[in-house]
PDB file of N, CA and C in Angstrom:
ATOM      1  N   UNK A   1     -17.188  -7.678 -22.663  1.00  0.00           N
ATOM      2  CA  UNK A   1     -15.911  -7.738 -22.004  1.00  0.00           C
ATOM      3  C   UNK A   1     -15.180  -6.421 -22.281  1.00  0.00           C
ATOM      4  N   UNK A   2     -14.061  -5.952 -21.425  1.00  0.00           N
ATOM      5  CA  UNK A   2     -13.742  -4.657 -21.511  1.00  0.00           C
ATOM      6  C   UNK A   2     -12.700  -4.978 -22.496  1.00  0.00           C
ATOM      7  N   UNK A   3     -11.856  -3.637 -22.735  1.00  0.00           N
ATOM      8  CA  UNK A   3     -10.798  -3.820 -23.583  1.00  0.00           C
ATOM      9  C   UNK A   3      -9.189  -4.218 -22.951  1.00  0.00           C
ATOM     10  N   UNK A   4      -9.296  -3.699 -21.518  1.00  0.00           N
ATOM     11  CA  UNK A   4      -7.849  -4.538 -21.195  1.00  0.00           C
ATOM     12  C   UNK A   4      -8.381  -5.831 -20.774  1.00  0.00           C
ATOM     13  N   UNK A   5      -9.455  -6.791 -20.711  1.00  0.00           N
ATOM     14  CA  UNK A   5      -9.390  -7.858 -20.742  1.00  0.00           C
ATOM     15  C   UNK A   5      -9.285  -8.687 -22.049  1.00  0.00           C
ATOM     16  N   UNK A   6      -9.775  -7.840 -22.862  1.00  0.00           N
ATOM     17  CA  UNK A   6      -9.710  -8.734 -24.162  1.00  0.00           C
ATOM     18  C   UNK A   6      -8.281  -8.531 -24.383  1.00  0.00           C
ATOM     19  N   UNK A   7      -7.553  -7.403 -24.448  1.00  0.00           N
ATOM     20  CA  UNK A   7      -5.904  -7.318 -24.592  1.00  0.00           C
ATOM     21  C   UNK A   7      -5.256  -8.214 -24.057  1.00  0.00           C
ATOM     22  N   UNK A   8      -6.182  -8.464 -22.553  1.00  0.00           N
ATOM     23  CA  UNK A   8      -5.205  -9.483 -21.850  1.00  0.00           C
ATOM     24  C   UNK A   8      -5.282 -10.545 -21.923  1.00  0.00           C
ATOM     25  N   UNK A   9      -5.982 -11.286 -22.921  1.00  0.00           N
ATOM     26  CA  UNK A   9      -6.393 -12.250 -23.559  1.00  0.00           C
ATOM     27  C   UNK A   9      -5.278 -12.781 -24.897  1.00  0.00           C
ATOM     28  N   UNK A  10      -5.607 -11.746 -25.487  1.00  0.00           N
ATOM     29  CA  UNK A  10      -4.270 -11.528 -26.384  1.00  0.00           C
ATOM     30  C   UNK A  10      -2.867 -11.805 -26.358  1.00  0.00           C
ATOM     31  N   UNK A  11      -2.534 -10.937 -24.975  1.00  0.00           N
ATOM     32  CA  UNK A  11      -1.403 -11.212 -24.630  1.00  0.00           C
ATOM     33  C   UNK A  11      -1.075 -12.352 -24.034  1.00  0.00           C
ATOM     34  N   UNK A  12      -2.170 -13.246 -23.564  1.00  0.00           N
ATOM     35  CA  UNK A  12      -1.815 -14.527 -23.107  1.00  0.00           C
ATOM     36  C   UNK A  12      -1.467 -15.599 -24.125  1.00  0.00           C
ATOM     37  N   UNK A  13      -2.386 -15.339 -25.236  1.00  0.00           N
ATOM     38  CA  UNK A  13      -2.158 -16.142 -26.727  1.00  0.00           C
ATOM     39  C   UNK A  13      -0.905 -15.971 -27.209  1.00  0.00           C
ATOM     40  N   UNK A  14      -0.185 -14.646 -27.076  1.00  0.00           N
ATOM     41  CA  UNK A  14       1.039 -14.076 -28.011  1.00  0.00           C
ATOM     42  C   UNK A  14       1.831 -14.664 -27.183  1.00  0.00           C
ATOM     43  N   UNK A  15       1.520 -14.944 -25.599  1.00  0.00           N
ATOM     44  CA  UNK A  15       2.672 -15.134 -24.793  1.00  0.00           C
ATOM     45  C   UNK A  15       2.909 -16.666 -25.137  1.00  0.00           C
ATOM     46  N   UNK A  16       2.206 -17.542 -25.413  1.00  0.00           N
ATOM     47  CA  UNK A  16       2.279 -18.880 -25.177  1.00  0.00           C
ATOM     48  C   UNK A  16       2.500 -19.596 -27.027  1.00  0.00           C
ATOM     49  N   UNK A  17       2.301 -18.503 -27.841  1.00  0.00           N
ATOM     50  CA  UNK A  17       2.391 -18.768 -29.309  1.00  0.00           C
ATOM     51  C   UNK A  17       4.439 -18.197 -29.093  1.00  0.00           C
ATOM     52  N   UNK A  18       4.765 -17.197 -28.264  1.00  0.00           N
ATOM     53  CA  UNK A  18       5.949 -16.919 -28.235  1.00  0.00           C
ATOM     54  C   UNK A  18       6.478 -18.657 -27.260  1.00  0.00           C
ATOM     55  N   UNK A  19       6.542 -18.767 -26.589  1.00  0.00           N
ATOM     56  CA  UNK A  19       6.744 -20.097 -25.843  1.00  0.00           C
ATOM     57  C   UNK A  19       7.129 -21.283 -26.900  1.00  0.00           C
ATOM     58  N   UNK A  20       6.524 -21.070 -28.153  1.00  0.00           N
ATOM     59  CA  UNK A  20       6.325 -22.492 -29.364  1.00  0.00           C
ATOM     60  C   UNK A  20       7.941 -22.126 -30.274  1.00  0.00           C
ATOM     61  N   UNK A  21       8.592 -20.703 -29.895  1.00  0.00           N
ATOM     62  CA  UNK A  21       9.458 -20.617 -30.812  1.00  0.00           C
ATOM     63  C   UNK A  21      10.866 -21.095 -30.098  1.00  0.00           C
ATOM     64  N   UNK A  22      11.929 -21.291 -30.785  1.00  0.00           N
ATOM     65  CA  UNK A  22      13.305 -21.823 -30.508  1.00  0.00           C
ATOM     66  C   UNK A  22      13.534 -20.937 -29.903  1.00  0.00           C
ATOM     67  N   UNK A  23      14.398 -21.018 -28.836  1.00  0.00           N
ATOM     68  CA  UNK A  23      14.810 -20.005 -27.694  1.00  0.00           C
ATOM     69  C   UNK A  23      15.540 -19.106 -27.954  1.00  0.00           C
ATOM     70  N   UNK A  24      15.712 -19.352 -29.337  1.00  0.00           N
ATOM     71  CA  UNK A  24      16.966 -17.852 -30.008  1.00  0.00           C
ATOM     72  C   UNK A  24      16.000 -17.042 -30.359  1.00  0.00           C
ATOM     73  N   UNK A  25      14.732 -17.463 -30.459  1.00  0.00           N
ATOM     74  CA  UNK A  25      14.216 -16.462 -31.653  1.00  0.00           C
ATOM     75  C   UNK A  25      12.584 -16.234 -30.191  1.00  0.00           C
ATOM     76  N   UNK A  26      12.945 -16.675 -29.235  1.00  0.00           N
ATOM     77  CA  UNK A  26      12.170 -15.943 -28.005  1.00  0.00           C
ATOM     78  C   UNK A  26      12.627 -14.605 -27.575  1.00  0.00           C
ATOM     79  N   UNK A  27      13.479 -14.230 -27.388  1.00  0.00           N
ATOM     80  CA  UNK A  27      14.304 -12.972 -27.078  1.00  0.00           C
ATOM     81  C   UNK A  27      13.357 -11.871 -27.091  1.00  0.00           C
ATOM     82  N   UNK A  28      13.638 -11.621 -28.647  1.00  0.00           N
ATOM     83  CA  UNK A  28      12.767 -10.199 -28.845  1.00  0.00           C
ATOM     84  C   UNK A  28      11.326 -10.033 -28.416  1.00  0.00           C
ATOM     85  N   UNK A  29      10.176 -10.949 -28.897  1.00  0.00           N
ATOM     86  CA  UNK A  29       8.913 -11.255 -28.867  1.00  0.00           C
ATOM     87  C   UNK A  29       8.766 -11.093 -26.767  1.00  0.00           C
ATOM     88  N   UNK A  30       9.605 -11.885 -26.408  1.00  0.00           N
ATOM     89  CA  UNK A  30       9.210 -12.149 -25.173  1.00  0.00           C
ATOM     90  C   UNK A  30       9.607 -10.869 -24.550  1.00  0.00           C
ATOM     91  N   UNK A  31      10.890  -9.944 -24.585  1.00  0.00           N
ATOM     92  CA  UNK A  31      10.949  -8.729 -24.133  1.00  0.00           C
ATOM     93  C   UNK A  31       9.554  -8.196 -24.530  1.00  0.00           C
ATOM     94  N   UNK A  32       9.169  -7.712 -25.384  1.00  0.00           N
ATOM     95  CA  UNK A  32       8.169  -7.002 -25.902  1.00  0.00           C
ATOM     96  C   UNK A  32       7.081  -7.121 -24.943  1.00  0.00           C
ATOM     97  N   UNK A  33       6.746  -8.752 -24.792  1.00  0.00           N
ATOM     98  CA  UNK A  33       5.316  -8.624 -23.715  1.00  0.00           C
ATOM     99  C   UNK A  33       5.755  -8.575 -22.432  1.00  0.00           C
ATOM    100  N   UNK A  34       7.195  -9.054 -21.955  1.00  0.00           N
ATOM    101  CA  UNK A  34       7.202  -8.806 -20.279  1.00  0.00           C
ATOM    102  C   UNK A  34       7.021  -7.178 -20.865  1.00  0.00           C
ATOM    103  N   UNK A  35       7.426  -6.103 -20.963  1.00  0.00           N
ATOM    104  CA  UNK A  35       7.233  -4.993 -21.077  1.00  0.00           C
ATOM    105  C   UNK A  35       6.141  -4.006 -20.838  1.00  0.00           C
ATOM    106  N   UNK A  36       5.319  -5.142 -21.993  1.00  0.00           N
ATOM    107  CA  UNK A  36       4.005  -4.425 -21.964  1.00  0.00           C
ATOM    108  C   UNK A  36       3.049  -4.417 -20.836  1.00  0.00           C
ATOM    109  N   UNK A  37       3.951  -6.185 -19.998  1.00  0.00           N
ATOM    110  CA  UNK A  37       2.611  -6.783 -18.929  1.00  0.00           C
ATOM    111  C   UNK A  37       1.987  -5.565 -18.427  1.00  0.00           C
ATOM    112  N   UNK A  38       3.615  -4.711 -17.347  1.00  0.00           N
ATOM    113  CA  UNK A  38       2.871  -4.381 -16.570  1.00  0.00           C
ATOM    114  C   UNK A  38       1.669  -3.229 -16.674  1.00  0.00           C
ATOM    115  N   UNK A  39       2.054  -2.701 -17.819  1.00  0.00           N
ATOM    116  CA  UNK A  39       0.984  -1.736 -18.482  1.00  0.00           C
ATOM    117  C   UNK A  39      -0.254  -2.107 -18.590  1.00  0.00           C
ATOM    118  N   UNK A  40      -0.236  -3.163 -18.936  1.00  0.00           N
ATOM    119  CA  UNK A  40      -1.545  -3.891 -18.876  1.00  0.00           C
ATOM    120  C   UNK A  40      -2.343  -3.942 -17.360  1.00  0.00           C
ATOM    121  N   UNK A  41      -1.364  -4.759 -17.057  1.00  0.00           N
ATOM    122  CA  UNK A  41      -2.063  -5.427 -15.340  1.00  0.00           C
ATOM    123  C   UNK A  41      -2.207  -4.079 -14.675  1.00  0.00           C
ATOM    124  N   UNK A  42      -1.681  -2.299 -15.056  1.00  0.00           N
ATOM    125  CA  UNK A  42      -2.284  -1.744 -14.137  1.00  0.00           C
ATOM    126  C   UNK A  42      -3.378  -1.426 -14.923  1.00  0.00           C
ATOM    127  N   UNK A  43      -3.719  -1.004 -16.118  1.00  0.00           N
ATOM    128  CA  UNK A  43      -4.408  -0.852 -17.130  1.00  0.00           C
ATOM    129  C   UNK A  43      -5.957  -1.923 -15.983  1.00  0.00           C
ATOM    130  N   UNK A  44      -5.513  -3.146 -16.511  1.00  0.00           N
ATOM    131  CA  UNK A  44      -6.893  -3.808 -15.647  1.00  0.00           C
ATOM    132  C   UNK A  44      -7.168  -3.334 -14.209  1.00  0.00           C
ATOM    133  N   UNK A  45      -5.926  -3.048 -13.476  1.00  0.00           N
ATOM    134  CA  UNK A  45      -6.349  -2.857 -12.258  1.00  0.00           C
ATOM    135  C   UNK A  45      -7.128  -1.241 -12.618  1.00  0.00           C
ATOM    136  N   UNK A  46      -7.313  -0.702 -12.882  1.00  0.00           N
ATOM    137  CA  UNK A  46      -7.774   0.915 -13.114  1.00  0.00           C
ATOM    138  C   UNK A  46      -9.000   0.649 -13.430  1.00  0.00           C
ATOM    139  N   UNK A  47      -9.521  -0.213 -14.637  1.00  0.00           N
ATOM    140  CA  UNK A  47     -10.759  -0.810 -14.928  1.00  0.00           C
ATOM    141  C   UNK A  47     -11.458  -1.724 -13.924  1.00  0.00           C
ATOM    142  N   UNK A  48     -11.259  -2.641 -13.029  1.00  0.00           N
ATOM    143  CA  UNK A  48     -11.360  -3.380 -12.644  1.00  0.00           C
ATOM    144  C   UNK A  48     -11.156  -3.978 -11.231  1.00  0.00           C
ATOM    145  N   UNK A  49     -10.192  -3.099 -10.855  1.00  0.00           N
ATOM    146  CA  UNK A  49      -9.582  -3.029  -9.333  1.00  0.00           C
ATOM    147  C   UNK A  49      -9.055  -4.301  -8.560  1.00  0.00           C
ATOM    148  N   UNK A  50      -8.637  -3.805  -7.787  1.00  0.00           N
ATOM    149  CA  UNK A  50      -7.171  -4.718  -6.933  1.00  0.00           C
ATOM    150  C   UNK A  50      -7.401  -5.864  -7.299  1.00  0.00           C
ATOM    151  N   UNK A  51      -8.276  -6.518  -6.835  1.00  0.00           N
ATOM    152  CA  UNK A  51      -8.151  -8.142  -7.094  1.00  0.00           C
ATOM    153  C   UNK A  51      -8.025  -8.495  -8.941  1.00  0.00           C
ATOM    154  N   UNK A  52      -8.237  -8.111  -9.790  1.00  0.00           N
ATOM    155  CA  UNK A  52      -8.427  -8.888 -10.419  1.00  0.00           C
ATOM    156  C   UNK A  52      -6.742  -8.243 -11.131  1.00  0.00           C
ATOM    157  N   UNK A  53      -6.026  -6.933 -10.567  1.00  0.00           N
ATOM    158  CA  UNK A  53      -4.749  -6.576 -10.621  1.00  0.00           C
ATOM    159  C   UNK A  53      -3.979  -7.704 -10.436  1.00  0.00           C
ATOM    160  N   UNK A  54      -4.608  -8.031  -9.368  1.00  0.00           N
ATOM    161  CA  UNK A  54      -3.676  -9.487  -8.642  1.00  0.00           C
ATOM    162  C   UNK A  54      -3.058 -10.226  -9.350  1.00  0.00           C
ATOM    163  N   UNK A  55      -4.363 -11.066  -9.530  1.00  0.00           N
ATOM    164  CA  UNK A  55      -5.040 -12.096 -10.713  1.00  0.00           C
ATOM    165  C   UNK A  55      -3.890 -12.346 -11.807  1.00  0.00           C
ATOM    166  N   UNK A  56      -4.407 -10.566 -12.359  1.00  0.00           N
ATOM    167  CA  UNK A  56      -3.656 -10.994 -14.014  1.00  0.00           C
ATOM    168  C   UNK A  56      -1.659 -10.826 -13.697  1.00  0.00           C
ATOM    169  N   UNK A  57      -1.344  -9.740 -12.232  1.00  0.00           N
ATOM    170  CA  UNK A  57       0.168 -10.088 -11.659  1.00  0.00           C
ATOM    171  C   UNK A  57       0.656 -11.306 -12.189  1.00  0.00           C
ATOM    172  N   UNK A  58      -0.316 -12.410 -11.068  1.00  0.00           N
ATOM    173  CA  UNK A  58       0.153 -14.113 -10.630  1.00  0.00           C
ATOM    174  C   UNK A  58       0.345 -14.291 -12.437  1.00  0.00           C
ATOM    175  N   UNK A  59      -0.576 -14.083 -12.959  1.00  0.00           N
ATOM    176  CA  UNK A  59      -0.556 -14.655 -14.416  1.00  0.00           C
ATOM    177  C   UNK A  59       0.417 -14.122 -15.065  1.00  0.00           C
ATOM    178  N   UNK A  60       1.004 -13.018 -14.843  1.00  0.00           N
ATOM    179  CA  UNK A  60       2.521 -12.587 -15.699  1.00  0.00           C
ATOM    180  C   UNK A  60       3.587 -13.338 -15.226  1.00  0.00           C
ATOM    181  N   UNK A  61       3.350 -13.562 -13.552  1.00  0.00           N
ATOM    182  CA  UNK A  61       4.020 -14.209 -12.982  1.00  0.00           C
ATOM    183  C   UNK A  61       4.881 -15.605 -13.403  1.00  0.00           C
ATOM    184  N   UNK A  62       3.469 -16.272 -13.641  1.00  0.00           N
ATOM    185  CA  UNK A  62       3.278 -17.650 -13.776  1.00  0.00           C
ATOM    186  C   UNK A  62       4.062 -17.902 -15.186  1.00  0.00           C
ATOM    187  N   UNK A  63       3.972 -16.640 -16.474  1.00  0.00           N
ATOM    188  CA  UNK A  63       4.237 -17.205 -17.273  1.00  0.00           C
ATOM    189  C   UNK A  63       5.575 -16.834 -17.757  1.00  0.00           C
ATOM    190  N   UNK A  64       6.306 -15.861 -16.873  1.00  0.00           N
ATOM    191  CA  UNK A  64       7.365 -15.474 -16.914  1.00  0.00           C
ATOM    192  C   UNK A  64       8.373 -15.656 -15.962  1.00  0.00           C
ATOM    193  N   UNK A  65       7.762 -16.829 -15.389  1.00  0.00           N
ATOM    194  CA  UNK A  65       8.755 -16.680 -13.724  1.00  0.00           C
ATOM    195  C   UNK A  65      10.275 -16.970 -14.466  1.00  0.00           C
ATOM    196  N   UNK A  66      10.737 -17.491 -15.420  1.00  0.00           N
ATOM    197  CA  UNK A  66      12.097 -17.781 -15.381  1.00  0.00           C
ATOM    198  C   UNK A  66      13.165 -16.515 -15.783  1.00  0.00           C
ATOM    199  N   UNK A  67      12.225 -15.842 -16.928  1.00  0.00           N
ATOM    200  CA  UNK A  67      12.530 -14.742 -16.654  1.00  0.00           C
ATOM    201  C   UNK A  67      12.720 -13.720 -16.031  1.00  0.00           C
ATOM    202  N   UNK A  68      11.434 -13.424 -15.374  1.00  0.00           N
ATOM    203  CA  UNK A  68      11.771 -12.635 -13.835  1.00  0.00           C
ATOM    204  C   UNK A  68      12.648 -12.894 -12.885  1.00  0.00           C
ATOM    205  N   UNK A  69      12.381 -14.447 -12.530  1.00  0.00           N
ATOM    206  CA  UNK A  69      13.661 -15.045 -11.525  1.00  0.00           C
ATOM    207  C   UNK A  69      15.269 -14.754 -12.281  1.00  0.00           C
ATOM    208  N   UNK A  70      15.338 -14.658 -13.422  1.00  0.00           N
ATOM    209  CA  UNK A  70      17.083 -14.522 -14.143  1.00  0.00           C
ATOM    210  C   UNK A  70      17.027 -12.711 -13.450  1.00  0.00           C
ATOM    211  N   UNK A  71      16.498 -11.963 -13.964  1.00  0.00           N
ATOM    212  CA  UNK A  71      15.873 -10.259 -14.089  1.00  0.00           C
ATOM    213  C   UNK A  71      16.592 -10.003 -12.368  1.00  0.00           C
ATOM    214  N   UNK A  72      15.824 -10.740 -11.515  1.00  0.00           N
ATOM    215  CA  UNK A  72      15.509 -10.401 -10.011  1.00  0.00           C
ATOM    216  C   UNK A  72      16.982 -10.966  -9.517  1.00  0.00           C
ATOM    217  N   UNK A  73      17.568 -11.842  -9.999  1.00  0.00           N
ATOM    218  CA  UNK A  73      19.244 -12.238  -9.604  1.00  0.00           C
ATOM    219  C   UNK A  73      20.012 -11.882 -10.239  1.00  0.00           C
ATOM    220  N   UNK A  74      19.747 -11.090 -11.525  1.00  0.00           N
ATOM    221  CA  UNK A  74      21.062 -10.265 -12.059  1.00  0.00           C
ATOM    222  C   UNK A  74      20.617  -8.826 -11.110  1.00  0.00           C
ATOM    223  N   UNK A  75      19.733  -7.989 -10.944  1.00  0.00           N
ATOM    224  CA  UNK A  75      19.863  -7.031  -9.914  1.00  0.00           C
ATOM    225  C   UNK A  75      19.934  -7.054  -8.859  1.00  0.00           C
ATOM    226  N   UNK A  76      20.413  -8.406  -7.902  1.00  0.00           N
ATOM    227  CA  UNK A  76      20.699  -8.601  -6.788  1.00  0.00           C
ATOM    228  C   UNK A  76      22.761  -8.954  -7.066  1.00  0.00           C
ATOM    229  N   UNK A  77      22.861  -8.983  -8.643  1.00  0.00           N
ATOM    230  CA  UNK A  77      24.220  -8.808  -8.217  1.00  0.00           C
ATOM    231  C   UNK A  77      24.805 -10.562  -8.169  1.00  0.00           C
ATOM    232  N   UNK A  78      23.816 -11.581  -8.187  1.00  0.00           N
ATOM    233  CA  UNK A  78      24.072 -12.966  -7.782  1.00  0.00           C
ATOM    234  C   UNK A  78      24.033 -13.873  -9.311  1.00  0.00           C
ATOM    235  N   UNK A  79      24.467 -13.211 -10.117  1.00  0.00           N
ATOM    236  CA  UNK A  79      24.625 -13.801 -11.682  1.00  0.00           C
ATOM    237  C   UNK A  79      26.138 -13.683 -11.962  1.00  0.00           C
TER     238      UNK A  79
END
């Protein structure tokens, strides 16, 4: 297996071990990996190409949508 998949493996564990903590103490941890995602997901897409870019997107997606959705309506100004 390559190394941004095993990273991105990682980061799925850290993301969902961050998920187990009290929501005060999500803050920091969870900035840290939305941050890193997208580094990653192009990181795989470079290794690996478009589709599986996709792939691991939906999966930042999926595990950050509430965050992104807060992110995407405070820069629309609607918060």
């Amino acid at each position: 297996m390559s190394y941004p998949l095993i990273l991105a493996c990682f980061w799925v564990f850290a993301a969902s071990a961050v998920a187990f903590l009290p929501m005060r103490r999500q803050f920091a941890p969870g900035l840290i990996l939305l941050i890193v995602a997208p580094l990653l997901v192009l990181w795989i897409g470079i290794e690996h190409g478009w589709m599986w870019m996709v792939a691991a997107s939906l999966a930042v997606i999926s595990l950050f949508r509430r965050p992104l959705w807060y992110l995407l309506r405070r820069l629309l100004g609607k918060v």
